[in-house]
C-alpha atoms as a PDB file:
ATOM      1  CA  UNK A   1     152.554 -65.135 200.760  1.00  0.00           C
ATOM      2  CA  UNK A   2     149.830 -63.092 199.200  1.00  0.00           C
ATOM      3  CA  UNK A   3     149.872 -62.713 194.815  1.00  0.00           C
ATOM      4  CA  UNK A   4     150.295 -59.006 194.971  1.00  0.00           C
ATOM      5  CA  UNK A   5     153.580 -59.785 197.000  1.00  0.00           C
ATOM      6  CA  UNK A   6     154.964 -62.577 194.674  1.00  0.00           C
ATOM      7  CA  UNK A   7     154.303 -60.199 191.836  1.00  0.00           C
ATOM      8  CA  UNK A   8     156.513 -57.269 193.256  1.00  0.00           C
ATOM      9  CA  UNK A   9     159.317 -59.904 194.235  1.00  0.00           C
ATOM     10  CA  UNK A  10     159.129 -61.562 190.433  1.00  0.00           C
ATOM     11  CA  UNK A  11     159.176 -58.147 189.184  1.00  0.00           C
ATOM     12  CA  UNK A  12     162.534 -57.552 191.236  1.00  0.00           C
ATOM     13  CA  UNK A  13     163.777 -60.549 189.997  1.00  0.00           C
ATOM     14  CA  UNK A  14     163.327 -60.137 186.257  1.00  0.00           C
ATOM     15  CA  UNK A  15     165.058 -56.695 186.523  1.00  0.00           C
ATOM     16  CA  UNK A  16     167.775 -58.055 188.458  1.00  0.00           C
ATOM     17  CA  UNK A  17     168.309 -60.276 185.946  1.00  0.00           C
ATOM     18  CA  UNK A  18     168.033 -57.947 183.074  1.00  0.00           C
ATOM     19  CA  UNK A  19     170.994 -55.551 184.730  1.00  0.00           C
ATOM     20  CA  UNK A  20     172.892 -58.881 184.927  1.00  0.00           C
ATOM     21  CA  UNK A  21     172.343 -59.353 181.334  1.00  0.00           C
ATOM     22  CA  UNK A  22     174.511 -56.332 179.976  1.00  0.00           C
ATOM     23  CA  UNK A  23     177.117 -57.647 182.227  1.00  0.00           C
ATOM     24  CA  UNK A  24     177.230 -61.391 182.044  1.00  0.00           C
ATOM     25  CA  UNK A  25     177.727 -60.453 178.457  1.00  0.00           C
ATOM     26  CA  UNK A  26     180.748 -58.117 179.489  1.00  0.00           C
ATOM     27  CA  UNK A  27     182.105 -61.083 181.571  1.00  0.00           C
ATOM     28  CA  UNK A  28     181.870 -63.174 178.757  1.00  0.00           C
ATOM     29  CA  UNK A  29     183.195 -60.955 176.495  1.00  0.00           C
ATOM     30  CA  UNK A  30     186.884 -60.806 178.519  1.00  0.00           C
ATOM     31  CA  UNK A  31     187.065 -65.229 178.460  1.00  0.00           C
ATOM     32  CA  UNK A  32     186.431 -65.930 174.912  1.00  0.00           C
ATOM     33  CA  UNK A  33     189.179 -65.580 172.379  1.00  0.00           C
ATOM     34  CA  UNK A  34     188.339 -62.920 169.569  1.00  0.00           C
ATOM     35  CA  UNK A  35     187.903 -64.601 166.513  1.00  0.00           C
ATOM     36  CA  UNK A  36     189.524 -62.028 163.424  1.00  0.00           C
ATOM     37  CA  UNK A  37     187.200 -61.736 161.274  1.00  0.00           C
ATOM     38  CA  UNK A  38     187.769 -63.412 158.217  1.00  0.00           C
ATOM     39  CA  UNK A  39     186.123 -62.675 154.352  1.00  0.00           C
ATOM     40  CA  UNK A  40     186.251 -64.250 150.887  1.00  0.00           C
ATOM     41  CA  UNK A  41     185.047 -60.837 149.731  1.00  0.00           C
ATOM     42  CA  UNK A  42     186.823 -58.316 150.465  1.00  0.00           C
ATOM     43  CA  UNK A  43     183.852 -55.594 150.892  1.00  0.00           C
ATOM     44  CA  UNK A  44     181.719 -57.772 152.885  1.00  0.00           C
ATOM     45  CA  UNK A  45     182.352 -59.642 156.209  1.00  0.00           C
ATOM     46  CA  UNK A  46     179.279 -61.558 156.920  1.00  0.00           C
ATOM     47  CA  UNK A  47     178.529 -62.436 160.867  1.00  0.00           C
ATOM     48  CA  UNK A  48     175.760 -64.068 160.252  1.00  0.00           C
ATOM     49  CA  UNK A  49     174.829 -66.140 157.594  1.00  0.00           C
ATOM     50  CA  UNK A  50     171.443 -67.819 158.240  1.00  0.00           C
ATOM     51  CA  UNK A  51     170.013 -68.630 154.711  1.00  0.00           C
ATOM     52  CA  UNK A  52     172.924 -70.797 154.674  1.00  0.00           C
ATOM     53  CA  UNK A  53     174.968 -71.353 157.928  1.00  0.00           C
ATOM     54  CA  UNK A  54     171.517 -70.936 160.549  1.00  0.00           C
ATOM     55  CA  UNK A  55     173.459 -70.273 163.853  1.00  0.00           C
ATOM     56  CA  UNK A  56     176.791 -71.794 163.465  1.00  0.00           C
ATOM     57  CA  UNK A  57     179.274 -70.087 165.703  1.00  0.00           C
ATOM     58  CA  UNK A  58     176.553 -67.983 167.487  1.00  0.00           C
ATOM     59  CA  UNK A  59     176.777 -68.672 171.432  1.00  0.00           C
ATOM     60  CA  UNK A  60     172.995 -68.703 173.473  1.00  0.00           C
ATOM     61  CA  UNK A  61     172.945 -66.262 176.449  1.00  0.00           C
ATOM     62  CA  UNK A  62     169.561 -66.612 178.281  1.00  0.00           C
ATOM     63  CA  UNK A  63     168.363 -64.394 181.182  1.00  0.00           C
ATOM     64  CA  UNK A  64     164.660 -64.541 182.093  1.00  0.00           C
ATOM     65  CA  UNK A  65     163.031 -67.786 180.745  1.00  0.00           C
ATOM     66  CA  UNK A  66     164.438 -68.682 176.669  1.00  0.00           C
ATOM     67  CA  UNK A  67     163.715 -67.190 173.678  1.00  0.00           C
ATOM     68  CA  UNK A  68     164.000 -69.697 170.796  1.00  0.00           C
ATOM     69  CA  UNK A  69     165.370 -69.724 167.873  1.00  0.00           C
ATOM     70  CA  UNK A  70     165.385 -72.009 165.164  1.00  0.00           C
ATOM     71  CA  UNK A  71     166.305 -71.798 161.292  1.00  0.00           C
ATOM     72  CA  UNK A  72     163.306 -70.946 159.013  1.00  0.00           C
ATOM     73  CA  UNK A  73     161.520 -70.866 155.755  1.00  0.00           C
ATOM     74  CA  UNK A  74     159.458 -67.407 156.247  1.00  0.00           C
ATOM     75  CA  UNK A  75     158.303 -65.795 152.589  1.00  0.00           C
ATOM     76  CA  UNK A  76     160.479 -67.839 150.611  1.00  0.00           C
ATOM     77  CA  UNK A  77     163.638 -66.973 152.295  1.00  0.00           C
ATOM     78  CA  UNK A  78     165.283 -69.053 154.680  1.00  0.00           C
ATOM     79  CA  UNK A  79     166.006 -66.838 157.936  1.00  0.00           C
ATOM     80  CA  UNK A  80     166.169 -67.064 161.666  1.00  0.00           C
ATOM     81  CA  UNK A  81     162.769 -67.472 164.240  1.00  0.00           C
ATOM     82  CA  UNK A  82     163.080 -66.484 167.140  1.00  0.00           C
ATOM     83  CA  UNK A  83     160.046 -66.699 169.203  1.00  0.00           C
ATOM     84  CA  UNK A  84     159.503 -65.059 172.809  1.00  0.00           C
ATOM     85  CA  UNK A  85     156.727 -65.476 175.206  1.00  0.00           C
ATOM     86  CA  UNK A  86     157.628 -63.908 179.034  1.00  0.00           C
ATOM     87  CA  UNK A  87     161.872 -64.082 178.378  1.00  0.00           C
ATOM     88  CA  UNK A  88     164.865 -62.851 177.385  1.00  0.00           C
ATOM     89  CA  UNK A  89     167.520 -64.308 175.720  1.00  0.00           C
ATOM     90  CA  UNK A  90     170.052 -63.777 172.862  1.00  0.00           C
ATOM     91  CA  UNK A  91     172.567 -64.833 170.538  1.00  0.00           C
ATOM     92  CA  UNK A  92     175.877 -63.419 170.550  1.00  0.00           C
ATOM     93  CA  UNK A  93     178.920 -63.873 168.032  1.00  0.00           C
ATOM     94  CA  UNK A  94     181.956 -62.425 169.473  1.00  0.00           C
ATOM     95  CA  UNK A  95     183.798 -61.267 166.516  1.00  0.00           C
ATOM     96  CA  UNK A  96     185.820 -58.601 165.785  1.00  0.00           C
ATOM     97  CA  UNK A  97     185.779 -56.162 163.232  1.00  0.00           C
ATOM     98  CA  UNK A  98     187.440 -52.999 162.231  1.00  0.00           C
ATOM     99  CA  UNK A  99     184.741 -50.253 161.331  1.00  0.00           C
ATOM    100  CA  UNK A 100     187.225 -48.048 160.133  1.00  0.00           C
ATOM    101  CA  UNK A 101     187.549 -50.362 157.104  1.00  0.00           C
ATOM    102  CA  UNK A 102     184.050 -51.737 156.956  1.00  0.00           C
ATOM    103  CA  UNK A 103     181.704 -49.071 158.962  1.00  0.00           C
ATOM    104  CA  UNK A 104     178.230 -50.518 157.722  1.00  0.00           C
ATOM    105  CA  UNK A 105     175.891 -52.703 159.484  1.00  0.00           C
ATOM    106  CA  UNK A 106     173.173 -54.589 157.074  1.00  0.00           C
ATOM    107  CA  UNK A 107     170.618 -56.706 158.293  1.00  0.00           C
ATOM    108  CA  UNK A 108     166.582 -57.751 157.230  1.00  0.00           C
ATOM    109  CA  UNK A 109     163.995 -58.256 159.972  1.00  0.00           C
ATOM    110  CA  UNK A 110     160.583 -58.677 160.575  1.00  0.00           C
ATOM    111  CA  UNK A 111     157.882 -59.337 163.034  1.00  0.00           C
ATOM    112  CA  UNK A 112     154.699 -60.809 163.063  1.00  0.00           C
ATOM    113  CA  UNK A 113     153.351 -59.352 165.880  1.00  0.00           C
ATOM    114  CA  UNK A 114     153.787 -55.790 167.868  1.00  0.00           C
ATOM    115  CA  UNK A 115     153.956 -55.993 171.623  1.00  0.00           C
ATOM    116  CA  UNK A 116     150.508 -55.307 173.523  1.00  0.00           C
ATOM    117  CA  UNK A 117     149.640 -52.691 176.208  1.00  0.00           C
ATOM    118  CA  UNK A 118     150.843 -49.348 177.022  1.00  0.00           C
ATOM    119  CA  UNK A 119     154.145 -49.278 178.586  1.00  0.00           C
ATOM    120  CA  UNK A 120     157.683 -46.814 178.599  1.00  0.00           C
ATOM    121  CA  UNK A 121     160.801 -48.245 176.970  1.00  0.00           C
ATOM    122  CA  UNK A 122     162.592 -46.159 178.585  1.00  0.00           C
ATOM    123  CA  UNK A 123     161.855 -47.361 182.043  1.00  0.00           C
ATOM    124  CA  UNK A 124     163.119 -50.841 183.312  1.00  0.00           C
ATOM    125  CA  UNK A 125     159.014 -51.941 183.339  1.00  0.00           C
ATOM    126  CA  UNK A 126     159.137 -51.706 179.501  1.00  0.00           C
ATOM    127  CA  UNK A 127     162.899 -52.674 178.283  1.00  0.00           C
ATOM    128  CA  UNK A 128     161.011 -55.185 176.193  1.00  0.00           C
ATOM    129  CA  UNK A 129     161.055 -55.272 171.978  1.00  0.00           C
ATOM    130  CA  UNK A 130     160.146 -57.497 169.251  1.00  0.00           C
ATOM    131  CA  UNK A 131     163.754 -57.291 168.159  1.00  0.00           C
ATOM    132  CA  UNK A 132     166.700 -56.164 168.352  1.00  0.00           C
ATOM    133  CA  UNK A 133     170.341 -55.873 167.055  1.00  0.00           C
ATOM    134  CA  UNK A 134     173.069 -54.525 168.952  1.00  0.00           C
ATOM    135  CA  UNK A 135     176.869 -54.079 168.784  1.00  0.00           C
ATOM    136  CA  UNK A 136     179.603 -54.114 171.752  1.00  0.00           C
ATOM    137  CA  UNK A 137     182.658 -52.503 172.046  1.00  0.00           C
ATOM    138  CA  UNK A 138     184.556 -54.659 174.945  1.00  0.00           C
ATOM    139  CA  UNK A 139     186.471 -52.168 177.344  1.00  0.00           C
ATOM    140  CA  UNK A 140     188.444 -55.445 178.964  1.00  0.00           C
ATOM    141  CA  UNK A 141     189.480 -55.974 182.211  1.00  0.00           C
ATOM    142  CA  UNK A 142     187.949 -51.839 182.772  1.00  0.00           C
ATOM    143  CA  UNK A 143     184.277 -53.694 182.324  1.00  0.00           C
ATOM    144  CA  UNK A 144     182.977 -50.075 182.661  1.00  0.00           C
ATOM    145  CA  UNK A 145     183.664 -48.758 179.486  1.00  0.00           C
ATOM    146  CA  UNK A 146     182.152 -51.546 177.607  1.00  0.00           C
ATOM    147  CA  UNK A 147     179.651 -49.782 175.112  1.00  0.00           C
ATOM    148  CA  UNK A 148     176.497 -51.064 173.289  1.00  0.00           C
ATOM    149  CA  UNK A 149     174.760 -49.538 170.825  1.00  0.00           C
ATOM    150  CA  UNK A 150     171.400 -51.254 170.175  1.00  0.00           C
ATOM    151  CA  UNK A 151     168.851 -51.227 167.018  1.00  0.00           C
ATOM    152  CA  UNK A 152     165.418 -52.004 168.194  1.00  0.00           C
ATOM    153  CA  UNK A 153     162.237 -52.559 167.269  1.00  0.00           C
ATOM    154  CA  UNK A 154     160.110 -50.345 169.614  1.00  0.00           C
ATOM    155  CA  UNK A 155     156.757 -50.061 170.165  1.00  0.00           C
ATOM    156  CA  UNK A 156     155.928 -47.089 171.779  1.00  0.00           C
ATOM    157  CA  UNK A 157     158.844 -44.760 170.966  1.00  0.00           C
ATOM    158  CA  UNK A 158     159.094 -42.839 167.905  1.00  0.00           C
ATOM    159  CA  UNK A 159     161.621 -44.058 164.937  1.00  0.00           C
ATOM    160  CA  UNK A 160     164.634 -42.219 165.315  1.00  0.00           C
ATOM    161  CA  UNK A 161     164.622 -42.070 168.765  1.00  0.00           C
ATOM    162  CA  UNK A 162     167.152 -42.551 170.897  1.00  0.00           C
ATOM    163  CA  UNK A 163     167.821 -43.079 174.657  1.00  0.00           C
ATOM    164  CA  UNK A 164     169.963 -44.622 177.417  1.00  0.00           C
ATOM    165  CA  UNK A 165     169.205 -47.783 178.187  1.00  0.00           C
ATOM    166  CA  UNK A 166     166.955 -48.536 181.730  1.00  0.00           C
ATOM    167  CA  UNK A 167     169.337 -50.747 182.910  1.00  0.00           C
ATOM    168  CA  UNK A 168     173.058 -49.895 181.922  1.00  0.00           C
ATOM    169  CA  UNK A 169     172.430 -45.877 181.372  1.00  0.00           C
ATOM    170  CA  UNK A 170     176.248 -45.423 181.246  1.00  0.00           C
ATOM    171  CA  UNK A 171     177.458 -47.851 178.949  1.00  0.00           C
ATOM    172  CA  UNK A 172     174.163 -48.984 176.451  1.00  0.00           C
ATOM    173  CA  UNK A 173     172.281 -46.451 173.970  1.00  0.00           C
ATOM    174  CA  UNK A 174     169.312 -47.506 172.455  1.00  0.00           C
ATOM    175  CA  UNK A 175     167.478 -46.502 169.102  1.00  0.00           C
ATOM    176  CA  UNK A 176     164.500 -46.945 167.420  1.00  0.00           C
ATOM    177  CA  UNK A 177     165.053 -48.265 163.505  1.00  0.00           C
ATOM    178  CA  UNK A 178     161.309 -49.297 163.339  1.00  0.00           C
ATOM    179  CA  UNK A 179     158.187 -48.456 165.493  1.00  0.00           C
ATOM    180  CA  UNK A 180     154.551 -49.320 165.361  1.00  0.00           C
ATOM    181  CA  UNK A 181     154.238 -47.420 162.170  1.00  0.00           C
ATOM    182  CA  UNK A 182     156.103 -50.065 160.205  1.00  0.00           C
ATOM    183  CA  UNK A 183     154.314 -52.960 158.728  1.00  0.00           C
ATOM    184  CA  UNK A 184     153.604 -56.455 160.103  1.00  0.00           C
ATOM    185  CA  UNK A 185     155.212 -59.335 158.110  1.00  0.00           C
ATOM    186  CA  UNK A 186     156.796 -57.332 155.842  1.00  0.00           C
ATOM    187  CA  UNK A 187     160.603 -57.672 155.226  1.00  0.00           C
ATOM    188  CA  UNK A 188     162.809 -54.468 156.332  1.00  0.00           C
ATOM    189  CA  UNK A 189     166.210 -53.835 154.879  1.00  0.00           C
ATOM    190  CA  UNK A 190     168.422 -51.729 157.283  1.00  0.00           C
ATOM    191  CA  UNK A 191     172.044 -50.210 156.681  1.00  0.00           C
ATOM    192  CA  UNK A 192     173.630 -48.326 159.655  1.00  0.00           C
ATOM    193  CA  UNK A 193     176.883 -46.371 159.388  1.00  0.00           C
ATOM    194  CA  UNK A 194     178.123 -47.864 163.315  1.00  0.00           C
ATOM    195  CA  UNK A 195     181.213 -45.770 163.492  1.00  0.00           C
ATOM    196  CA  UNK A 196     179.343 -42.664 163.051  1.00  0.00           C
ATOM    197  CA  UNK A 197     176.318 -43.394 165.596  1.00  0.00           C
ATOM    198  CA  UNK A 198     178.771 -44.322 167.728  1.00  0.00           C
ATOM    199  CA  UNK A 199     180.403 -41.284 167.941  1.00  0.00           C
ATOM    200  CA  UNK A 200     177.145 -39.349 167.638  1.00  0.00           C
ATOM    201  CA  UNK A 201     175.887 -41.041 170.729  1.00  0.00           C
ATOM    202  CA  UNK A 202     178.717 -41.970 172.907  1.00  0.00           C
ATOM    203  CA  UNK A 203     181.427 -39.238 171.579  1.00  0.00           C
ATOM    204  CA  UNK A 204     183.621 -40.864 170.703  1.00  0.00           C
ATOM    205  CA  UNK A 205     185.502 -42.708 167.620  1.00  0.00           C
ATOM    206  CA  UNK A 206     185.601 -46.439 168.133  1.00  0.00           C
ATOM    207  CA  UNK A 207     187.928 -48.766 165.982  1.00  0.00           C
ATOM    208  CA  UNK A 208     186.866 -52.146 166.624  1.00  0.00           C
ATOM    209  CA  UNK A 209     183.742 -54.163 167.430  1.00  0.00           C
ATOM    210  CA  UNK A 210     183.798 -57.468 169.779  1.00  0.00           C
ATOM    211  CA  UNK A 211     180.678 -58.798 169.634  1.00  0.00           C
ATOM    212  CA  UNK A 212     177.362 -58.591 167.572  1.00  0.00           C
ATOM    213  CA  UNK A 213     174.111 -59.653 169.666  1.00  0.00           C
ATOM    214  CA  UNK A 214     170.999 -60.260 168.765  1.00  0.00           C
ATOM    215  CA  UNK A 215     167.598 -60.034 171.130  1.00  0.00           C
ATOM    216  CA  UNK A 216     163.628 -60.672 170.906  1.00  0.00           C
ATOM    217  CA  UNK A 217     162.716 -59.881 174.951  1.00  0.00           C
ATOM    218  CA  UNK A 218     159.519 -59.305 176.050  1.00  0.00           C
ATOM    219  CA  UNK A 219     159.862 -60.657 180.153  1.00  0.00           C
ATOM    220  CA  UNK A 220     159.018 -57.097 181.178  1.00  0.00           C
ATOM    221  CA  UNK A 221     155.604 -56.849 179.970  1.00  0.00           C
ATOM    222  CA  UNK A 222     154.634 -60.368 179.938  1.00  0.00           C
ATOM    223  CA  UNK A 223     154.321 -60.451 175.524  1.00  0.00           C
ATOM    224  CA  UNK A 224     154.573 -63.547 173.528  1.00  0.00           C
ATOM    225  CA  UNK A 225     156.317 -61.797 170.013  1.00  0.00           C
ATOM    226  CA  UNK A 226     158.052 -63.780 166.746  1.00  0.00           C
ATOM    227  CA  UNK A 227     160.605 -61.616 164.863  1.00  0.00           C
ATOM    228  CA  UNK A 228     162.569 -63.004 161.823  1.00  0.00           C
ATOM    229  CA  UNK A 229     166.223 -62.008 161.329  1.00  0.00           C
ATOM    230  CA  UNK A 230     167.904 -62.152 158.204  1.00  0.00           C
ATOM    231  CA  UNK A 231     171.770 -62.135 156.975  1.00  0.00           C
ATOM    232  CA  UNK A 232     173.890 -60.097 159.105  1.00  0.00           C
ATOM    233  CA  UNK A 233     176.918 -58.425 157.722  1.00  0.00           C
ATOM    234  CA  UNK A 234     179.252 -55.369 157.877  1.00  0.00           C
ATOM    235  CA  UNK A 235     180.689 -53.694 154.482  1.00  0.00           C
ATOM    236  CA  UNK A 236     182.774 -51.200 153.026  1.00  0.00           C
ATOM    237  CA  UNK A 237     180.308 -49.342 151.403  1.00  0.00           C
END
């Protein structure tokens, strides 16, 4: 079998893989019990602690190849590596929470490198980013109205952009928090109302979230990134 061949048939196979990512998650979304989520404070319910807890009740999912990710000391805080070269894989905490009462998202991330090359991130060739936080609404045994509303790092799309995703158009929205504008190794605070961006870009309201997820991929284009995440947490206010 000649290279150029084996190239086309790995390509297929990476974005087989990646459509089977959205839904392995959905599948493993209906076998797990939902933990309640639980909170000393009652205006903050953290999901995950990493400058204390690293990722303690936070369940690996990996796709193409294994994105690691290990506690760390980065800038004097104490946060979460993860490191990608050719893969995809995430961590997901299935947890659910009631954005009615507590509708923000706050997180801090960083990267210490931007993805190379010219490529679309809207097109399955490109669904790669440095990182990436995303919520899912579980639809149950009626897998296809599972929802996911991702926060990515891009690097070719404008920030504030939005789009379906490449591979689950239907039921996964991206958008872009940061872009290559933003600064390299430079912590970035984010706070994102989810109940309203979810019914800005899927129309409709949304009660509950199942599952938080979070992503560095870069098996599309072939990119070795490392992306820090912070303290995840939803609150009142």
């Amino acid at each position: 079998m000649d290279k150029k061949k084996r190239n086309r048939i790995s390509c297929r196979e990476k974005r087989g893989m990646k459509i089977k990512t959205f839904f392995c998650i959905v599948l493993w979304l209906m076998i797990v019990d939902i933990s309640p989520a639980l909170s000393d404070d009652p205006d903050f319910i953290f999901v995950g602690e990493f400058s204390q807890h690293g990722t303690e009740e936070w369940s690996k999912k990996a796709f193409v190849g294994e994105t690691v990710y290990t506690p760390a000391m980065i800038g004097g805080n104490k946060a979460l590596e993860a490191v990608s070269q050719n893969s995809a894989s995430g961590l997901i905490k299935k947890i659910r929470i009631d954005i009615d009462a507590y509708p923000f998202l706050n997180w801090r991330w960083r990267i210490e490198n931007r993805l190379s090359g010219t490529f679309d991130e809207k097109q399955k060739q490109g669904d790669d980013y440095a990182a990436r936080i995303y919520v899912v609404v579980s639809g149950g045994l009626a897998v296809w109205n599972t929802r996911a509303l991702n926060y990515v790092w891009a690097r070719n799309s404008k920030k504030g952009e939005t789009w379906p995703n490449a591979f689950a158009k239907d039921n996964a929205v991206m958008m872009a928090l940061r872009s290559s504008e933003d600064p390299l190794s430079t912590w970035h605070t984010e706070k994102r109302n989810v109940r309203e961006d979810f019914i800005r870009l899927f129309g409709k309201e949304v009660r509950y979230i199942d599952a938080v997820v979070l992503m560095s991929d870069t098996d599309n284009t072939g990119n070795k990134v490392t992306a820090y995440y912070g303290d995840i947490y939803f609150s009142r206010y």
